[in-house]
Structure formats: structure tokens, C-alpha cells
N, C-alpha and C. Protein backbone atom coordinates (compact mmCIF):
# COMPACT_ATOMS: atom_id res chain seq x y z
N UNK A 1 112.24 98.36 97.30
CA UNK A 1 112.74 97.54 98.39
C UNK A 1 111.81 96.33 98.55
N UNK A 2 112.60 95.32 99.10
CA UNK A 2 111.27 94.18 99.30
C UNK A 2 111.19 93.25 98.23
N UNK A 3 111.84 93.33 97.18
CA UNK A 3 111.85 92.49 95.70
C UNK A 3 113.48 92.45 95.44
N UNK A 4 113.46 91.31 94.86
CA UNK A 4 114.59 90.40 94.28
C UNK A 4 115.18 91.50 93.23
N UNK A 5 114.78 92.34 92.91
CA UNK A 5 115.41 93.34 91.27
C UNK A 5 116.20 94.75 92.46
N UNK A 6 115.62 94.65 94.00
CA UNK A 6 116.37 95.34 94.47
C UNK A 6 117.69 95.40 95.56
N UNK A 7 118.51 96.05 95.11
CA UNK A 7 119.82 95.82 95.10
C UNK A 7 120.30 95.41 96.66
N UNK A 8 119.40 96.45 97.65
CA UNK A 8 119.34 96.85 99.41
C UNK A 8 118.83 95.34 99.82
N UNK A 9 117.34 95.27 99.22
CA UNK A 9 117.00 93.63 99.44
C UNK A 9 117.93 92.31 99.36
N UNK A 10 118.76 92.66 98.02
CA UNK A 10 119.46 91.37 98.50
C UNK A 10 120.37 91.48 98.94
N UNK A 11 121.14 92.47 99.15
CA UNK A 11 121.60 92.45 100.40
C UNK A 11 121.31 91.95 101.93
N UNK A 12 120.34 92.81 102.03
CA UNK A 12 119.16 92.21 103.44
C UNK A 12 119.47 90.36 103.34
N UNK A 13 119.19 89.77 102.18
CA UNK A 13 119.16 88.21 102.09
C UNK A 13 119.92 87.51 102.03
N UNK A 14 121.15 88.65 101.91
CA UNK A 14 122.49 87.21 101.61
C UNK A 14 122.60 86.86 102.79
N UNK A 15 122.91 86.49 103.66
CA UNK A 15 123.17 85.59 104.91
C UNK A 15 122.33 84.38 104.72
N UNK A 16 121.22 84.14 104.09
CA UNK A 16 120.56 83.34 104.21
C UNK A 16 120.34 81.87 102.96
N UNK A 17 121.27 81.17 103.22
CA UNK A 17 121.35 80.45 101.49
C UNK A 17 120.41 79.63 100.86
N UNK A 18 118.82 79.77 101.91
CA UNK A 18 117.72 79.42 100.84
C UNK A 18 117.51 79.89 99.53
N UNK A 19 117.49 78.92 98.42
CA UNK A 19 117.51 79.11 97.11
C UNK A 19 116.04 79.99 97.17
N UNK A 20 115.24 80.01 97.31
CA UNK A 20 114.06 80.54 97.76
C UNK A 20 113.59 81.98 98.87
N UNK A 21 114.62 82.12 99.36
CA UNK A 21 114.89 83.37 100.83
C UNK A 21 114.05 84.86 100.09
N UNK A 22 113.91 84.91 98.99
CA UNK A 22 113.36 86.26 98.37
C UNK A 22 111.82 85.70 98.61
N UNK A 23 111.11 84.77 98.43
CA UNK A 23 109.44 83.75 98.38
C UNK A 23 109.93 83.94 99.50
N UNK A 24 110.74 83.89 100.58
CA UNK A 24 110.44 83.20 102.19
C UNK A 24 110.39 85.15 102.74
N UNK A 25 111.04 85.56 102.28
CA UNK A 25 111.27 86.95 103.25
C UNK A 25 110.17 88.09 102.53
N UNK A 26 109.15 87.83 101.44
CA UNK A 26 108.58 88.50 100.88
C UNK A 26 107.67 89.60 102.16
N UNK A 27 107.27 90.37 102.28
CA UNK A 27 106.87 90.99 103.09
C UNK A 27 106.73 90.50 104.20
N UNK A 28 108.13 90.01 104.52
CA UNK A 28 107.71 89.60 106.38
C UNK A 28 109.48 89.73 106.49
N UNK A 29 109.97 90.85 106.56
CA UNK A 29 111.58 90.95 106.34
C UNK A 29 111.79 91.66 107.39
N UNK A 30 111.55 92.19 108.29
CA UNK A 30 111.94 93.38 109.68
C UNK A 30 112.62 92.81 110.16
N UNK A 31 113.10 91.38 110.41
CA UNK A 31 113.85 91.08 111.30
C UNK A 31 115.12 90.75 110.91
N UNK A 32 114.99 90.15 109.65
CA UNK A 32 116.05 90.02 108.77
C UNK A 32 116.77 91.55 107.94
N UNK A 33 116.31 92.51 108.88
CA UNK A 33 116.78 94.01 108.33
C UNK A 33 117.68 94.44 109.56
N UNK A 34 116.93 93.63 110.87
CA UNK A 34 118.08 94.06 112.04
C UNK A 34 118.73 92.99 111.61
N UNK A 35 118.73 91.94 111.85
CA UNK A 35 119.88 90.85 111.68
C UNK A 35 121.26 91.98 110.85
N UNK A 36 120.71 92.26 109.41
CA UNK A 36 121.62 92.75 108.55
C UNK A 36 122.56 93.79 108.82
N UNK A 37 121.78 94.83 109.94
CA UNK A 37 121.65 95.71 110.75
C UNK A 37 123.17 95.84 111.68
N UNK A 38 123.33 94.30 112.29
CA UNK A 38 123.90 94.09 113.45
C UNK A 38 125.06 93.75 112.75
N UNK A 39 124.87 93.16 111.38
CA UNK A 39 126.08 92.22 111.47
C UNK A 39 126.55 93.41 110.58
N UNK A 40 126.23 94.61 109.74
CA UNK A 40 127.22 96.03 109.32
C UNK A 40 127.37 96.46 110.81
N UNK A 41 127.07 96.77 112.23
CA UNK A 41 127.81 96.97 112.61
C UNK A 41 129.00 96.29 113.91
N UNK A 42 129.11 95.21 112.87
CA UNK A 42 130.06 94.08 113.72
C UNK A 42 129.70 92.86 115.00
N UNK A 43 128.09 93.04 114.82
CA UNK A 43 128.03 92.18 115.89
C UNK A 43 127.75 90.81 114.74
N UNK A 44 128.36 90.10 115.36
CA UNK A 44 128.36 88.73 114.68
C UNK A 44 127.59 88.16 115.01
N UNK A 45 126.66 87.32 114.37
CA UNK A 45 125.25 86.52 114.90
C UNK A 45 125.07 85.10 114.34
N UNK A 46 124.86 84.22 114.60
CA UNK A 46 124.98 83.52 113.51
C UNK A 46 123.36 83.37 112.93
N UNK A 47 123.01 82.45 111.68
CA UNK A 47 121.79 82.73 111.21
C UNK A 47 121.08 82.19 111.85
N UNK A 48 120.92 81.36 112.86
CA UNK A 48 119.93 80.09 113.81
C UNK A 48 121.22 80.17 114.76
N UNK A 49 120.17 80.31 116.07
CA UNK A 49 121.25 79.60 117.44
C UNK A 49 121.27 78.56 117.31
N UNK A 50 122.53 77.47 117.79
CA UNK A 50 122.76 76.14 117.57
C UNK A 50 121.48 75.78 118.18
N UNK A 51 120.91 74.51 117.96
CA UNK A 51 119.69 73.82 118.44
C UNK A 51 118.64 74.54 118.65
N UNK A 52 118.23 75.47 118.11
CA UNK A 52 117.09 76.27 117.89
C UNK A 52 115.88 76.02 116.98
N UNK A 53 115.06 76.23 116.65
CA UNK A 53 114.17 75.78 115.41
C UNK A 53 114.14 76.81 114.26
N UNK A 54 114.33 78.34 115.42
CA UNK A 54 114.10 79.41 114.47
C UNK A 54 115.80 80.39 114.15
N UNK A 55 115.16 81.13 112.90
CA UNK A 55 116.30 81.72 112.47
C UNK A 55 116.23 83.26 112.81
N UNK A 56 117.24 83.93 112.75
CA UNK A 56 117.12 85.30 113.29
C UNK A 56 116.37 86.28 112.33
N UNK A 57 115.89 85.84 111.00
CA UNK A 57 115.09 86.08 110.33
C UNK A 57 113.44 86.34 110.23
N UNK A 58 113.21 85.87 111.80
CA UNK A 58 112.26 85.85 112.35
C UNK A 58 112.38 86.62 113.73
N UNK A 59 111.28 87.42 114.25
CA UNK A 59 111.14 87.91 115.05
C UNK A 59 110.98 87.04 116.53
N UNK A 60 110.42 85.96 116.47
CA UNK A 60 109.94 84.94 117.40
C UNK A 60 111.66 84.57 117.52
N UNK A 61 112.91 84.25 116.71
CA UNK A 61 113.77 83.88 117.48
C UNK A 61 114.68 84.95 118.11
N UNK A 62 114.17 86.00 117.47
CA UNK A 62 115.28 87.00 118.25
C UNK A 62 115.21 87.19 119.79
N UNK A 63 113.63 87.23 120.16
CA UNK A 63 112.72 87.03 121.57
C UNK A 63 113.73 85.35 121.81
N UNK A 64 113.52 84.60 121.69
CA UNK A 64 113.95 83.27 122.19
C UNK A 64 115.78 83.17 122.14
N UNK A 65 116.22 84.09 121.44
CA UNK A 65 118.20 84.39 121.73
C UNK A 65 118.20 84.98 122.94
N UNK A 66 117.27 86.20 122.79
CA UNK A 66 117.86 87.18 124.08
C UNK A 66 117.54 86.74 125.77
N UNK A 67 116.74 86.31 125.48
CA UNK A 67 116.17 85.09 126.97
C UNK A 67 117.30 83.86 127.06
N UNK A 68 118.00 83.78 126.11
CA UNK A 68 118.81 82.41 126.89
C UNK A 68 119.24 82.73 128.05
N UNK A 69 119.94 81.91 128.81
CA UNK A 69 120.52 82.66 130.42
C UNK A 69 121.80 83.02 129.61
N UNK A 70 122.38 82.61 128.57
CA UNK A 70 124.00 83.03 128.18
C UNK A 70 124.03 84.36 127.36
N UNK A 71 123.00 84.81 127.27
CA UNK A 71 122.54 86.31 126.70
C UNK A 71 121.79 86.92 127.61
N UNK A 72 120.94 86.79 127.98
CA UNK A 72 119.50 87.59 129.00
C UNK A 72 119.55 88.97 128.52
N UNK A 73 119.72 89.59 127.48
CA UNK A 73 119.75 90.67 126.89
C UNK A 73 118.35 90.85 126.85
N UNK A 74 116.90 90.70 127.12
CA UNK A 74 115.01 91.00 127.21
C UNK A 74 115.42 92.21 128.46
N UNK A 75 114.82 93.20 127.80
CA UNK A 75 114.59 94.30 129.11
C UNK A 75 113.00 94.71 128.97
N UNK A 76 112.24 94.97 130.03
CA UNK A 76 111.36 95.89 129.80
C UNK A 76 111.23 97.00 129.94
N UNK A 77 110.70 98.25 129.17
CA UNK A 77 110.92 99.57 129.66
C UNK A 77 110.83 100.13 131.05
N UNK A 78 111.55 100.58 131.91
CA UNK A 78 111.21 101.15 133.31
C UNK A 78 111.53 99.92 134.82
N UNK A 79 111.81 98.56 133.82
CA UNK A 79 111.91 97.26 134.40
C UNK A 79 113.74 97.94 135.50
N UNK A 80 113.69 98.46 136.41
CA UNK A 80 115.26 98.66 137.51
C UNK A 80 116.03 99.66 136.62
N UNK A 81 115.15 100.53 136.30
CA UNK A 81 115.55 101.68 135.31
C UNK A 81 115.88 101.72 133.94
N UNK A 82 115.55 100.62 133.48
CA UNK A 82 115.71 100.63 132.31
C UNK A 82 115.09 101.40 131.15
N UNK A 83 115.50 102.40 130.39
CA UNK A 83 115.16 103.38 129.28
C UNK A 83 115.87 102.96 128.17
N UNK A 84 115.19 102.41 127.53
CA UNK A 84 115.46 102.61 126.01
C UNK A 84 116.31 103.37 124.73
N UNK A 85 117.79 102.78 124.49
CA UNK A 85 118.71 103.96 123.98
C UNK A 85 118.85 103.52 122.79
N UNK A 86 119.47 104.97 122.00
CA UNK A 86 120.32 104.31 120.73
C UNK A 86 121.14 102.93 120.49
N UNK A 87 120.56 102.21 119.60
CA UNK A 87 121.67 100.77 119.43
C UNK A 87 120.29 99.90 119.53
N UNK A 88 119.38 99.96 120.50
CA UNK A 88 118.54 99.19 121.46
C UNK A 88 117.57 98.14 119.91
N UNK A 89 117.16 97.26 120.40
CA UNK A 89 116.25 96.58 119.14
C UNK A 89 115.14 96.26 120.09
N UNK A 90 113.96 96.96 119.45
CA UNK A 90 112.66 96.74 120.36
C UNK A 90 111.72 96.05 119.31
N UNK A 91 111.26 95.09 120.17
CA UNK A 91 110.07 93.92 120.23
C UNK A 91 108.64 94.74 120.06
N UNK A 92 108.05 94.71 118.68
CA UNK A 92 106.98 94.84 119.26
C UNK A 92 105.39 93.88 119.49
N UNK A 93 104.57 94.11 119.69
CA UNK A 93 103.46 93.32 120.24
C UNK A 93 102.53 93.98 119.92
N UNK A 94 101.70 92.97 118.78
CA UNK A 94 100.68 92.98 118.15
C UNK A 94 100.62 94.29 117.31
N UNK A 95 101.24 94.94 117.01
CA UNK A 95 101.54 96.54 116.12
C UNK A 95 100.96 96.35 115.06
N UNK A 96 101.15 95.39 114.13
CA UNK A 96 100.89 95.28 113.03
C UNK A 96 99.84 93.83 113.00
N UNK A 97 99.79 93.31 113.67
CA UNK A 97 98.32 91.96 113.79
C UNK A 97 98.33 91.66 114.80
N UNK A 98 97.26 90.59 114.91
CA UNK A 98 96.94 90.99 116.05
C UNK A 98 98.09 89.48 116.94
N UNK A 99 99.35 89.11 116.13
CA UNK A 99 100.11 87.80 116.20
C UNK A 99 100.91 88.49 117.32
N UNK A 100 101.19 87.86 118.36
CA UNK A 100 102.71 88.21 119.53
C UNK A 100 103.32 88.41 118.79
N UNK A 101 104.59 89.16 119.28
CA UNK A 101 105.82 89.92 118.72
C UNK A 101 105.92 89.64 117.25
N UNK A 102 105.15 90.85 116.38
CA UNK A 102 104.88 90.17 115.29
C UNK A 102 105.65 91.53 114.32
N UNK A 103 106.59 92.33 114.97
CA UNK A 103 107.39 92.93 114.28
C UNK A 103 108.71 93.64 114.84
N UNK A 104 109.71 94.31 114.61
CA UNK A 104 110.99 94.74 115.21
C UNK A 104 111.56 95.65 114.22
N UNK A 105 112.47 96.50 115.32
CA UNK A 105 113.23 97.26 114.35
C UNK A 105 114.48 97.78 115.84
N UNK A 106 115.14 98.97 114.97
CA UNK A 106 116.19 99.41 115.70
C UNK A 106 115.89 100.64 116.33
N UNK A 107 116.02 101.10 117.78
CA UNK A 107 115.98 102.15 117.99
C UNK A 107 117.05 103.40 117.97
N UNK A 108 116.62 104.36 117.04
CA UNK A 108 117.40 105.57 116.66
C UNK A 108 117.85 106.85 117.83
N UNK A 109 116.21 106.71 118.52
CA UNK A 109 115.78 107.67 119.92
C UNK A 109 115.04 107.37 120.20
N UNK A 110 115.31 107.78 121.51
CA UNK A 110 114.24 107.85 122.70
C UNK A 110 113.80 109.22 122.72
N UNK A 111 112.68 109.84 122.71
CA UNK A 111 112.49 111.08 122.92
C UNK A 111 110.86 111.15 123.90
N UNK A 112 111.41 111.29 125.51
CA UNK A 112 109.52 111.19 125.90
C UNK A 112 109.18 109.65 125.57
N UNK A 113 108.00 110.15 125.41
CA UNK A 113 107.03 108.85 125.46
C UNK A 113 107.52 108.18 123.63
N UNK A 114 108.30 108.82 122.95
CA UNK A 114 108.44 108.63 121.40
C UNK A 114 109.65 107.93 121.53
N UNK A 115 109.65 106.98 120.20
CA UNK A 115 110.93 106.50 120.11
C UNK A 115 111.01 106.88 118.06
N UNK A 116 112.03 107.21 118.24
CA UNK A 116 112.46 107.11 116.72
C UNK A 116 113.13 105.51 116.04
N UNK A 117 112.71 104.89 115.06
CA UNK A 117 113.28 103.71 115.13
C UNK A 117 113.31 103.37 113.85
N UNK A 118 113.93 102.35 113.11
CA UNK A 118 114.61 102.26 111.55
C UNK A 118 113.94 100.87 111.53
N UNK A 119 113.27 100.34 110.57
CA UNK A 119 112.21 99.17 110.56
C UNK A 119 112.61 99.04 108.78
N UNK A 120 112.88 97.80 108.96
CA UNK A 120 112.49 97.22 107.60
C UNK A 120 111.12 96.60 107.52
N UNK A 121 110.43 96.58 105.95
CA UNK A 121 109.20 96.31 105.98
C UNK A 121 108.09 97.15 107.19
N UNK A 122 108.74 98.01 106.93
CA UNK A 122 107.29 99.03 107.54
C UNK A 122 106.11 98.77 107.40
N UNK A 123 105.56 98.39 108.62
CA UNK A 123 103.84 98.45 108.48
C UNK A 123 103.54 97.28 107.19
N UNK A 124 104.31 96.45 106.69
CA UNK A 124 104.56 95.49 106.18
C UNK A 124 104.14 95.81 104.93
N UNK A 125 104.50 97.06 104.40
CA UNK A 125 103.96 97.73 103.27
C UNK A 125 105.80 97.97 102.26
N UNK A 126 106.43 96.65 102.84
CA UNK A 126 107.59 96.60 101.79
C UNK A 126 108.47 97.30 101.36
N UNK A 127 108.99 97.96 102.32
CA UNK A 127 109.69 99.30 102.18
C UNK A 127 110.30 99.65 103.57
N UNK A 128 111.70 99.75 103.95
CA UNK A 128 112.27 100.38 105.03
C UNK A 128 112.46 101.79 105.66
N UNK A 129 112.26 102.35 106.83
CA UNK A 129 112.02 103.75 106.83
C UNK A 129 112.04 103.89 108.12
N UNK A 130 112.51 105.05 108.32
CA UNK A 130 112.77 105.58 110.33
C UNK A 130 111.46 106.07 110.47
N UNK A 131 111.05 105.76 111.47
CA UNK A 131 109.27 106.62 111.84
C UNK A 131 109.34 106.35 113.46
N UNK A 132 108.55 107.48 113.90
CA UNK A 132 108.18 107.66 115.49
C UNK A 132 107.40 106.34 115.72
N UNK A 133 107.68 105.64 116.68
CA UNK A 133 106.63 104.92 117.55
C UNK A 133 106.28 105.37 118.70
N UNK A 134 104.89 105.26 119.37
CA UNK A 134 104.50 105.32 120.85
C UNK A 134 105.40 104.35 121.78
N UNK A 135 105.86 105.04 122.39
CA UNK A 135 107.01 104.17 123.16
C UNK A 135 105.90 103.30 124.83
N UNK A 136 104.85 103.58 124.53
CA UNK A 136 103.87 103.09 125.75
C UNK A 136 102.16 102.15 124.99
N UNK A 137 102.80 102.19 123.70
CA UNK A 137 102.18 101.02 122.81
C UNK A 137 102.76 99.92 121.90
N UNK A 138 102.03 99.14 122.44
CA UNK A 138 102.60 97.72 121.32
C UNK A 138 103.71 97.45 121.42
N UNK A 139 104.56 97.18 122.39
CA UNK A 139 106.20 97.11 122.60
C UNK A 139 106.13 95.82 124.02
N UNK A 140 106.28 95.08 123.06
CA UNK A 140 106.96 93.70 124.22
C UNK A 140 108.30 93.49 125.17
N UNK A 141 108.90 94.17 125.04
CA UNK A 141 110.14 94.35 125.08
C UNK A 141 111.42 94.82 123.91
N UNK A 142 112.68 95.35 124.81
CA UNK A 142 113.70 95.93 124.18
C UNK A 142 115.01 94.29 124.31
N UNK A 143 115.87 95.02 123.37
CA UNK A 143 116.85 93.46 123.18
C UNK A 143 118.16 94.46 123.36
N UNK A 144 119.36 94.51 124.20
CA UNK A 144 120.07 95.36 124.67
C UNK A 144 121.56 94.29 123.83
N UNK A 145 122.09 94.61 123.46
CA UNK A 145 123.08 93.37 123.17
C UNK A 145 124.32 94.07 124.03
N UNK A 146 125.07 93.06 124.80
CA UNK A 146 126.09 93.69 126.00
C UNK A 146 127.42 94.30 124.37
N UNK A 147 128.05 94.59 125.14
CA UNK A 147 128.88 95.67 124.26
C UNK A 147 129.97 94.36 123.91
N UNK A 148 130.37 93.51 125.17
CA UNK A 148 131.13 92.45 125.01
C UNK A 148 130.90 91.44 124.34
N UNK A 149 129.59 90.69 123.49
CA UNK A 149 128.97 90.15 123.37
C UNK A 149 130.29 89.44 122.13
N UNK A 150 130.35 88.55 122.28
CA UNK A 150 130.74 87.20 121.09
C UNK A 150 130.62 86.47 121.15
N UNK A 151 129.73 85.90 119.88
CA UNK A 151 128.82 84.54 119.52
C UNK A 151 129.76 83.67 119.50
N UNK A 152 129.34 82.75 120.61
CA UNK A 152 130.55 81.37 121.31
C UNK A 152 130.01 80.41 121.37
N UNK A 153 130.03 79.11 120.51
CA UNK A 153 129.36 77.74 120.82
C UNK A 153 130.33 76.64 120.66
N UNK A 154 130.23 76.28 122.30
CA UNK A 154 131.16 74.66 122.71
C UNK A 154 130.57 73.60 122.51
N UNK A 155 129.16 73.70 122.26
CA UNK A 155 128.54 72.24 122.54
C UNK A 155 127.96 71.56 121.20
N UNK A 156 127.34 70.32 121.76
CA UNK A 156 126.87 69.76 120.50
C UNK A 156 126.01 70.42 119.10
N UNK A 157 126.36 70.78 118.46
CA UNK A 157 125.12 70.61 117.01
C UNK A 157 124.32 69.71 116.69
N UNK A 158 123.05 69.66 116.66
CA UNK A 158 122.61 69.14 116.33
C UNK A 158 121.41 69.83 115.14
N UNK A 159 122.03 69.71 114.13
CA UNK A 159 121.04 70.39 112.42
C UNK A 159 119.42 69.81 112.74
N UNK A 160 119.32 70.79 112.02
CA UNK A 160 117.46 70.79 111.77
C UNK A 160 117.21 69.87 110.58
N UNK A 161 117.32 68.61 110.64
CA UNK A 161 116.54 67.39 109.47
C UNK A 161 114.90 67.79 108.83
């Protein structure tokens, strides 16, 4: 997993039509594993929010989608009862360096203080895999996507030159 000769990987990459996207996603792919994630199960995303800088390929824009006011999908755990369920995509913070939200994946379970969760690029050791996290470490927030949710844009475009 994690290399161009594998089959899952490019999968993971097609959405993305940098001639280059295998050099760009080389061990820094977790986010571009939920992206892939969402869109097998029908949520439509597009690859960059209109007028955005970043792509959903990155962890930093998935944090900057779910904060728009036309999403507000950012929860924090325990934030007016909020618990952490199957479907859920949690943010985490500093897990793997010591960079803000510097990795993500999907949550499988909640169990207790544990969450079970499906991560591409694990531990950035290039390889996808379900593993327990401390659900009361390194977690910036959860990304809830409403059930109704369809990606709708009326307004101007303006491309990244």
C-alpha cells in the first residue's frame, strides 16, 4: 500500500489528476483515504471547496470544510453530548508530530475511553489498518457529516492560478 505498483493506492489517487499525486501523496495519504472513504460510500465531495487553497487530500482542509457555517459539521467530544459514533471522521492533534491536526481517519467504534478507527497511512508507516485509539488523547475534534448533506455551489469560482 502507499506505492504506485499498488492497486488500493491508486485507487486512493484517482480523484486527484496531478500527473504527480503518487510524489504528492507519498506517505502523507490519511486523508485522501477518508476522502476515498466517503465518496464509496456516496457522499459526494468535491476535491477542493470552491475558493479554498486546500484540497481534501489534506487534513488541514477537511478541519477548514467542516467549520464553514454551510457545514458546521466540527464537534468536540462531550461538547452538548456529543459521543463519537460509527461513520464519525476524527481529527487528530499532534498523534503523529508534533504539527496541528496532523492526521485522520474513520471511526469504526466507540468503545469507553477507546475508539476503533480505519486510518490510511498508519502511523505514517504506509500502510492502512483499523487500530484502537485513546479516545482522551491527541483528538482535535470529530467531523459528523449531516445525513442530508449535498455538495451545492451557487457562487463565484474563482481557480487557484
Amino acid at each position: 500500500m502507499g506505492s504506485p505498483e499498488d492497486e488500493n493506492f491508486r485507487e486512493i489517487c484517482k480523484y486527484w489528476p496531478d500527473s504527480d499525486i503518487y510524489k504528492v501523496l507519498e506517505a502523507n495519504w490519511c486523508a485522501a483515504f477518508v476522502y476515498h472513504c466517503c465518496m464509496k460510500a456516496g457522499i459526494i465531495l468535491p476535491i477542493r471547496y470552491p475558493n479554498h487553497s486546500y484540497r481534501l487530500a489534506g487534513v488541514g482542509a477537511w478541519l477548514d470544510w467542516a467549520q464553514l457555517p454551510e457545514t458546521n459539521f466540527l464537534y468536540q467530544d462531550g461538547y452538548q453530548g456529543f459521543k463519537p459514533k460509527r461513520g464519525d471522521i476524527v481529527i487528530f492533534e499532534k498523534l503523529l508530530s508534533d504539527n496541528s491536526h496532523d492526521h485522520i481517519g474513520i471511526v469504526l467504534a466507540c468503545e469507553g475511553n477507546r475508539l476503533l478507527v480505519a486510518e490510511g497511512n498508519k502511523d505514517n508507516k504506509n500502510f492502512s489498518s483499523v487500530v484502537y485509539r485513546n479516545r482522551e488523547h491527541c483528538i482535535y475534534g470529530y467531523i459528523r457529516i449531516d445525513d442530508s448533506y449535498q455538495f451545492h455551489f451557487d457562487g463565484k469560482y474563482i481557480p487557484i492560478v
